[in-house]
Protein backbone atom coordinates (compact mmCIF):
# COMPACT_ATOMS: atom_id res chain seq x y z
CA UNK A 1 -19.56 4.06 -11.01
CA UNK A 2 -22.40 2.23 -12.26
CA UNK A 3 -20.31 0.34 -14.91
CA UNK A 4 -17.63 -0.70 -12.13
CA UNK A 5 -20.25 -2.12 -9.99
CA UNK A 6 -21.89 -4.02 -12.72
CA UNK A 7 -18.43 -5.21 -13.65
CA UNK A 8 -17.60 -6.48 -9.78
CA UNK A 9 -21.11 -8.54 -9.65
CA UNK A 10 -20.79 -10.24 -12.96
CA UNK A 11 -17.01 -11.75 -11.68
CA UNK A 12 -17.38 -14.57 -9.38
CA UNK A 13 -13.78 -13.78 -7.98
CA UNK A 14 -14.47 -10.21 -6.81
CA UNK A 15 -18.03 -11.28 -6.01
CA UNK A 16 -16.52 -13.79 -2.96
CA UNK A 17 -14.10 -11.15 -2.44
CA UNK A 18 -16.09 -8.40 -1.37
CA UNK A 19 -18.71 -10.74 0.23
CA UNK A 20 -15.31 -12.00 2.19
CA UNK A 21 -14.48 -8.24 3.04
CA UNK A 22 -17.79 -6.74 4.14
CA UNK A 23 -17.93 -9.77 6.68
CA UNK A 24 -14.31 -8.56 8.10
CA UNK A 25 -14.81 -5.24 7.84
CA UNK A 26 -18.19 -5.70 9.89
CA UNK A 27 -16.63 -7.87 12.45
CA UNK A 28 -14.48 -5.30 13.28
CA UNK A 29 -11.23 -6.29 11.41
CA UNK A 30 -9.36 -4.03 9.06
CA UNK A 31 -9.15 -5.02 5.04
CA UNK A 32 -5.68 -5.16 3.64
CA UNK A 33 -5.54 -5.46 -0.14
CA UNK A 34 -2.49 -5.47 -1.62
CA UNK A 35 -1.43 -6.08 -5.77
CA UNK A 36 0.67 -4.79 -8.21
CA UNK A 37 0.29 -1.20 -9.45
CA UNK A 38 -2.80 -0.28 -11.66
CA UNK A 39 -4.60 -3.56 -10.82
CA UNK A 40 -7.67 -2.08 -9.28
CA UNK A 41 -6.98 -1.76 -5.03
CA UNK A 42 -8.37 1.32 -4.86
CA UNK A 43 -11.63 1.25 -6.81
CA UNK A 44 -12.69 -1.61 -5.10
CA UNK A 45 -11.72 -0.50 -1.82
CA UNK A 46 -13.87 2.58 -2.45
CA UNK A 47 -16.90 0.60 -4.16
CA UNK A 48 -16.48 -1.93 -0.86
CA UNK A 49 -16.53 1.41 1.70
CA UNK A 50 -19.80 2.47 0.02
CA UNK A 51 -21.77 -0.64 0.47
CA UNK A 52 -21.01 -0.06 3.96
CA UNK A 53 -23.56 2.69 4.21
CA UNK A 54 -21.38 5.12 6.00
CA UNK A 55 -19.61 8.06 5.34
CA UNK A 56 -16.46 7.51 3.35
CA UNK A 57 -12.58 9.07 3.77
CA UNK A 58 -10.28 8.75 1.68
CA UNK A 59 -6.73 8.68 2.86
CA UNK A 60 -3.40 8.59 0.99
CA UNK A 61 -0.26 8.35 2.40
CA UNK A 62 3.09 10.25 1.97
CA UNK A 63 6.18 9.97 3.39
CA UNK A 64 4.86 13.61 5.12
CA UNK A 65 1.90 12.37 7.25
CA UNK A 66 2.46 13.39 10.97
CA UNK A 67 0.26 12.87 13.58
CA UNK A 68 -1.10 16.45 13.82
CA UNK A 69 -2.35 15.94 10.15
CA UNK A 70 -4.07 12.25 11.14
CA UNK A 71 -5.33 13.82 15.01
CA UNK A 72 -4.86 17.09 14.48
CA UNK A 73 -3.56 20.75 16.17
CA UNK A 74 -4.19 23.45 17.67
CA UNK A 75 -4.37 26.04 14.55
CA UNK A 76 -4.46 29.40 16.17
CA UNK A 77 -6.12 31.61 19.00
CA UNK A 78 -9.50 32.98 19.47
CA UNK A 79 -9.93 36.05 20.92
CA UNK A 80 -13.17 37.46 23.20
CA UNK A 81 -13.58 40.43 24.80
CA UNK A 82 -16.69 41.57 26.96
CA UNK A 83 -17.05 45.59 27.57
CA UNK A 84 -19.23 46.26 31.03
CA UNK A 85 -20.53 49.90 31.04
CA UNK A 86 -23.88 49.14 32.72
CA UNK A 87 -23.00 52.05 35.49
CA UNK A 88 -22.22 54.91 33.15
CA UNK A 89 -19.06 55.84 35.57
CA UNK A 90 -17.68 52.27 36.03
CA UNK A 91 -16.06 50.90 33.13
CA UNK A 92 -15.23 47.44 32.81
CA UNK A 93 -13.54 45.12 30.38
CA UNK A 94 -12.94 41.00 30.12
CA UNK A 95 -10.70 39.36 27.43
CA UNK A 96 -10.19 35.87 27.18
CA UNK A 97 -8.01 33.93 24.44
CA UNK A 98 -8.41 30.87 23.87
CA UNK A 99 -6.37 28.13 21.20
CA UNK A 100 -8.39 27.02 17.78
CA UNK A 101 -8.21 22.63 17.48
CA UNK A 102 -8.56 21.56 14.28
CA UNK A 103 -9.80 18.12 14.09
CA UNK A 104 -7.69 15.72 11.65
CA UNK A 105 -8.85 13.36 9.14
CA UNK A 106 -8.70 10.27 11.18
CA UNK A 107 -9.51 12.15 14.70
CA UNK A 108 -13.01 12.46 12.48
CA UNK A 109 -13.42 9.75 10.73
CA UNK A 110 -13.23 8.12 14.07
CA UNK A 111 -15.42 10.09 16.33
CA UNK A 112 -18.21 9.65 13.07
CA UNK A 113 -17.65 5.95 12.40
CA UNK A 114 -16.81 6.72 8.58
CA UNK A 115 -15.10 3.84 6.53
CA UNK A 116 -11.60 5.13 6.19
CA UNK A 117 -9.84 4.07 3.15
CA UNK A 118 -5.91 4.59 3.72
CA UNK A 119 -4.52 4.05 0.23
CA UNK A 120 -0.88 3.48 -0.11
CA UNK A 121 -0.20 3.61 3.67
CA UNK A 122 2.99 2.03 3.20
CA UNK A 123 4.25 5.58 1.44
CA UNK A 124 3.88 6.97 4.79
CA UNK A 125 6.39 6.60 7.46
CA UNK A 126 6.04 3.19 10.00
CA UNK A 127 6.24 6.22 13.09
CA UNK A 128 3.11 7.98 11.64
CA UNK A 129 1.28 4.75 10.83
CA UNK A 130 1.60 3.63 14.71
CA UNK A 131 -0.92 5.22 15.91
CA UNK A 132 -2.96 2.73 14.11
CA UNK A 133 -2.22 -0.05 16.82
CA UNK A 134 -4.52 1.27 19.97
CA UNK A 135 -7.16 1.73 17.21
CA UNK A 136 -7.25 -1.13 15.96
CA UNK A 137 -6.02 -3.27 19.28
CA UNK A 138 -8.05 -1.21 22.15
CA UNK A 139 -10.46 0.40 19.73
CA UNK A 140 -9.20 3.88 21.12
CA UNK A 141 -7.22 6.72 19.79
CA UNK A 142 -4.69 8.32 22.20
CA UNK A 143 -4.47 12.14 21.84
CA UNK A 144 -0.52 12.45 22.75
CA UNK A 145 1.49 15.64 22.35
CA UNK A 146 -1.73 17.96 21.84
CA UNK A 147 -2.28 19.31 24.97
CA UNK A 148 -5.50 18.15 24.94
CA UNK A 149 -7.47 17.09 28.36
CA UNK A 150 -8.74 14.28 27.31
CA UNK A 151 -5.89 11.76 26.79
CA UNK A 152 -8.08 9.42 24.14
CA UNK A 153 -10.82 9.29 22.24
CA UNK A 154 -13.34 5.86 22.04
CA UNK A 155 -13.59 4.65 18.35
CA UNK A 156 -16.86 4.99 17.12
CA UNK A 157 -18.77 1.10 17.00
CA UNK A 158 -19.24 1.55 12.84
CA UNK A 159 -15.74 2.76 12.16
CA UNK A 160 -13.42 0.57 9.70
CA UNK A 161 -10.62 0.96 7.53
CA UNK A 162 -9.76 -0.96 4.18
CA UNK A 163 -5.21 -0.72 3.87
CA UNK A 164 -4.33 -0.61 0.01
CA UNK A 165 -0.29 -1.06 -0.68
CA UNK A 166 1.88 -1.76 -3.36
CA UNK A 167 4.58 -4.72 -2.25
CA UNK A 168 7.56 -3.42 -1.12
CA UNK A 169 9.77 -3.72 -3.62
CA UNK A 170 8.12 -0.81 -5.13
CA UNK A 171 9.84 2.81 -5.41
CA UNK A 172 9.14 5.19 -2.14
CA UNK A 173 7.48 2.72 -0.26
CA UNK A 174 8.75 2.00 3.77
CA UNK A 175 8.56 -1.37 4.98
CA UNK A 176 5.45 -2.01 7.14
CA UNK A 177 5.82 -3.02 10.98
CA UNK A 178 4.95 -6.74 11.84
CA UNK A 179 2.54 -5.57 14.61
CA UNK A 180 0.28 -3.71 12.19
CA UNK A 181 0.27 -6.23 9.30
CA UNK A 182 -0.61 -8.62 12.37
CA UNK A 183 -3.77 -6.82 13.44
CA UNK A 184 -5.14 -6.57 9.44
CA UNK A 185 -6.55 -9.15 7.25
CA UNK A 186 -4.52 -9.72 4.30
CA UNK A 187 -5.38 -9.80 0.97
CA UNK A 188 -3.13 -10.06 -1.94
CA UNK A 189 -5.19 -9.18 -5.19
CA UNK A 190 -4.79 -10.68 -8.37
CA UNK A 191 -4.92 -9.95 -12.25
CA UNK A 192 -8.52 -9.82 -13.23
CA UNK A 193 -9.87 -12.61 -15.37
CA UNK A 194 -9.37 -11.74 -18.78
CA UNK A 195 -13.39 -11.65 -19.51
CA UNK A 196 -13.47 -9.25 -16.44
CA UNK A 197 -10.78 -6.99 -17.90
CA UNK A 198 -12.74 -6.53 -21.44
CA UNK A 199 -15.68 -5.80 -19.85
CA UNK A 200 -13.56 -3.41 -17.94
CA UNK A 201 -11.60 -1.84 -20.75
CA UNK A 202 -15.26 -1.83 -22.56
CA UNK A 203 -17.22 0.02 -19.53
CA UNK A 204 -13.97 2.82 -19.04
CA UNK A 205 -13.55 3.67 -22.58
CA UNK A 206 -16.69 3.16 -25.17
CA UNK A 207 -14.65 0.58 -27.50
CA UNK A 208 -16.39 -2.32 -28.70
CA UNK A 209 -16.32 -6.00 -27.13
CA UNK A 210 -13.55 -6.73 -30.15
CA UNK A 211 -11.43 -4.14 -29.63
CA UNK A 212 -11.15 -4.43 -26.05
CA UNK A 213 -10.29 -8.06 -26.41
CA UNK A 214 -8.02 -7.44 -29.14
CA UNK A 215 -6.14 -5.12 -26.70
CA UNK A 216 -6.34 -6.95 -23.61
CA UNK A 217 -4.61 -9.69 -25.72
CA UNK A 218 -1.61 -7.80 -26.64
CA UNK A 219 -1.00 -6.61 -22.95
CA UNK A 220 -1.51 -10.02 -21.58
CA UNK A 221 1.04 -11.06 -23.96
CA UNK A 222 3.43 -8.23 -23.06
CA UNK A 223 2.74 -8.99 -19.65
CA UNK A 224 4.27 -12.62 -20.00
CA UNK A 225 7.39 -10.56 -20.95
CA UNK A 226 7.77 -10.14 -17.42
CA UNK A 227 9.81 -11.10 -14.77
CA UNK A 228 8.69 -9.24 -11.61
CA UNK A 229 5.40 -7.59 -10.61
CA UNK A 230 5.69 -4.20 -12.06
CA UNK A 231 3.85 -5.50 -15.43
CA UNK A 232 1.68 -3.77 -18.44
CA UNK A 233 -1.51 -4.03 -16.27
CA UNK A 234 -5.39 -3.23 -16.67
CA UNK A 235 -4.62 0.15 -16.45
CA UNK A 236 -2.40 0.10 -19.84
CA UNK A 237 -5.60 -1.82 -21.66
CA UNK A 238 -7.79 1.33 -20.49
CA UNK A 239 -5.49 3.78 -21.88
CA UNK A 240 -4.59 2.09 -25.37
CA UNK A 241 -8.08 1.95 -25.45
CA UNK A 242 -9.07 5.07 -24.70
CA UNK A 243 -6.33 6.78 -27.35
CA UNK A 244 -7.27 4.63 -29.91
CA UNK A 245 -11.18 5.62 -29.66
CA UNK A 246 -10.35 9.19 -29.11
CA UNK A 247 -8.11 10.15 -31.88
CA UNK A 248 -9.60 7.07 -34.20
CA UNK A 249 -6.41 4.95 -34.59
CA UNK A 250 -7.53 1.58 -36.08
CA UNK A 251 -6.85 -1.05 -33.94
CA UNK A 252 -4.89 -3.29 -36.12
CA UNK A 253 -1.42 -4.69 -36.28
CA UNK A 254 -0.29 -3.48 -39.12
CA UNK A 255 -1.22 -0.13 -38.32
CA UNK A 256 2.18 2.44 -37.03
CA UNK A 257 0.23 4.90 -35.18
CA UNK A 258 -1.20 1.81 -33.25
CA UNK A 259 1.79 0.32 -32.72
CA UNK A 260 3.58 3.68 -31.60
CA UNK A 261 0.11 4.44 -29.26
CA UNK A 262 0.69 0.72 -27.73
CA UNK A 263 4.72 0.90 -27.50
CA UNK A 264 4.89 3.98 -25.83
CA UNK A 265 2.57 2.87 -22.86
CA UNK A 266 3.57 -0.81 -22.48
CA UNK A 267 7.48 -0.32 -22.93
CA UNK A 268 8.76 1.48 -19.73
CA UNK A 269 6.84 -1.36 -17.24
CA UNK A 270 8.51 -3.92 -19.54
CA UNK A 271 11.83 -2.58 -19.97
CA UNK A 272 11.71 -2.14 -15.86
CA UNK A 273 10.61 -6.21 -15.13
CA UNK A 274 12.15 -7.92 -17.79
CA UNK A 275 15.54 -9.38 -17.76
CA UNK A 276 16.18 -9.99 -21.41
CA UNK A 277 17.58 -7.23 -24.10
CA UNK A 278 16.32 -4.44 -25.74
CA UNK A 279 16.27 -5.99 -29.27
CA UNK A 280 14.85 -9.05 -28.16
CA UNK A 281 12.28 -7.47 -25.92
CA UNK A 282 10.95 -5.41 -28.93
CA UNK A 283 11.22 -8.14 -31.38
CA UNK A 284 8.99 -10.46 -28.98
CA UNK A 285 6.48 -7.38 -28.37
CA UNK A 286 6.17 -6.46 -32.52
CA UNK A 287 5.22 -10.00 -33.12
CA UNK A 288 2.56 -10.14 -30.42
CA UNK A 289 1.41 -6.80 -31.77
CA UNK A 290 1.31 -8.02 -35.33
CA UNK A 291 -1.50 -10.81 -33.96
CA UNK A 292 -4.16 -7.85 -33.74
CA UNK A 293 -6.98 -7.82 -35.45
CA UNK A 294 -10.04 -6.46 -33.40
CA UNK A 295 -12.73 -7.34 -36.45
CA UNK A 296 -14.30 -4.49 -36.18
């Protein structure tokens, strides 16, 4: 936690961006990043929820969410029964039964004015994710098909919500409805500075300055393979690094269980975006991976 949060003050770029997003957020617009997979959306949607100073819930979406698991439902009954025997030859008896509500996750995160983080809400279906508009139009949550007696609740003044999705040319993701995306602030995140990403890789795993530029290197390079989005990303740096430090592989180029380590993790996102062969696509990769030399 600590290292993340010195690593988003020392970068200028997330610096303005979360400066840029607290402002939003505080003015009572919802935060909308969106990126590539692995690129960071949902750590710094968390580390922005926290300097909030509210409650935080964390929200993923599935193609499953209904709106009994976002307002909730009636879960059961609850008995009561009072026994009257006051004059010893009167006997009488009262029973009442009543239903159990369950609140749901955004039902509270509402009523408390938590910052909601829905991560991936474009995984869950555009019905589900309607109920979204009064909120964030009206700044009240309609309490339809619960039998409830109250037909809304009032959004709590310090409630917010940060949206995190991957574009949607990604795998088991819906298309979004115009009329949400409309009432959200937009921001498309990009690929860390490289000096950023080091002192990432560095702060996640333990390795040394060297090594974590060495391997930030070689997965920038494979990421030039690339044709589309769906590239080697931070996320592969962190775990070449972390392999490497754990099981002491030397990170060098001419080293095989390096090069087998970095292969396995980088080739399925590069097979997947780029457009040339197999042969060639390896042949390219072994001669950026013959360039590292950490000096350590």
């Amino acid at each position: 936690m600590a290292a993340t949060t010195e690593l988003y003050q020392q970068s200028t770029y997330y610096k303005r961006l979360i400066k840029r997003s607290l402002r939003y957020l505080s003015s009572g617009y919802p935060v909308h990043f969106t990126g590539a997979s692995g690129i960071g959306k949902t750590t710094l949607a968390l580390h922005i929820a926290r300097q909030r100073d509210r409650p935080v819930m964390l929200l993923n979406g599935n193609k499953d969410l209904s709106n009994q698991d976002l307002i909730g439902a009636f879960t059961g009954y609850k008995s009561n029964k009072v026994k009257d025997n006051f004059v010893r030859t009167v006997h009488k008896t009262e029973e009442s039964v009543t239903e159990s509500w369950t609140d749901g996750r955004l039902l509270e995160a509402i009523k408390n004015g938590y910052t909601l983080v829905y991560d991936e809400f474009t995984r869950s279906k555009p019905e589900a994710n309607n109920i979204f508009l009064p909120i964030l139009e009206e700044r009240v949550l309609p309490l339809y098909g619960t039998k409830r007696k109250n037909s809304l609740v009032k959004v709590h003044p310090d409630f917010a919500v940060i949206f995190t999705s991957n574009p949607a040319e990604y795998a088991g993701v819906f298309q979004s409805q115009d009329a949400l995306l409309d009432r959200m602030i937009t921001l498309p995140l990009n690929q860390m500075e490289v000096e950023s990403e080091i002192k990432a890789v560095v702060s996640k795993t333990g390795v040394s300055e060297n090594e974590a530029e060495a391997i930030v290197d070689f997965v920038s390079k494979a990421r030039e393979l690339c044709s589309e989005s769906y590239a080697p990303g931070l996320r592969a740096s962190i775990m070449i690094a972390e392999m490497a430090k754990r099981y002491k592989v030397p990170i060098d180029g001419s080293n095989r269980d390096f090069w087998d380590l970095c292969f396995d993790i980088v080739w399925f996102p590069l097979q997947a975006c780029s457009n040339k062969e197999d042969s060639k696509l390896i042949s390219k990769l072994k001669m950026e991976f013959k360039k590292i030399k950490s000096g350590d």
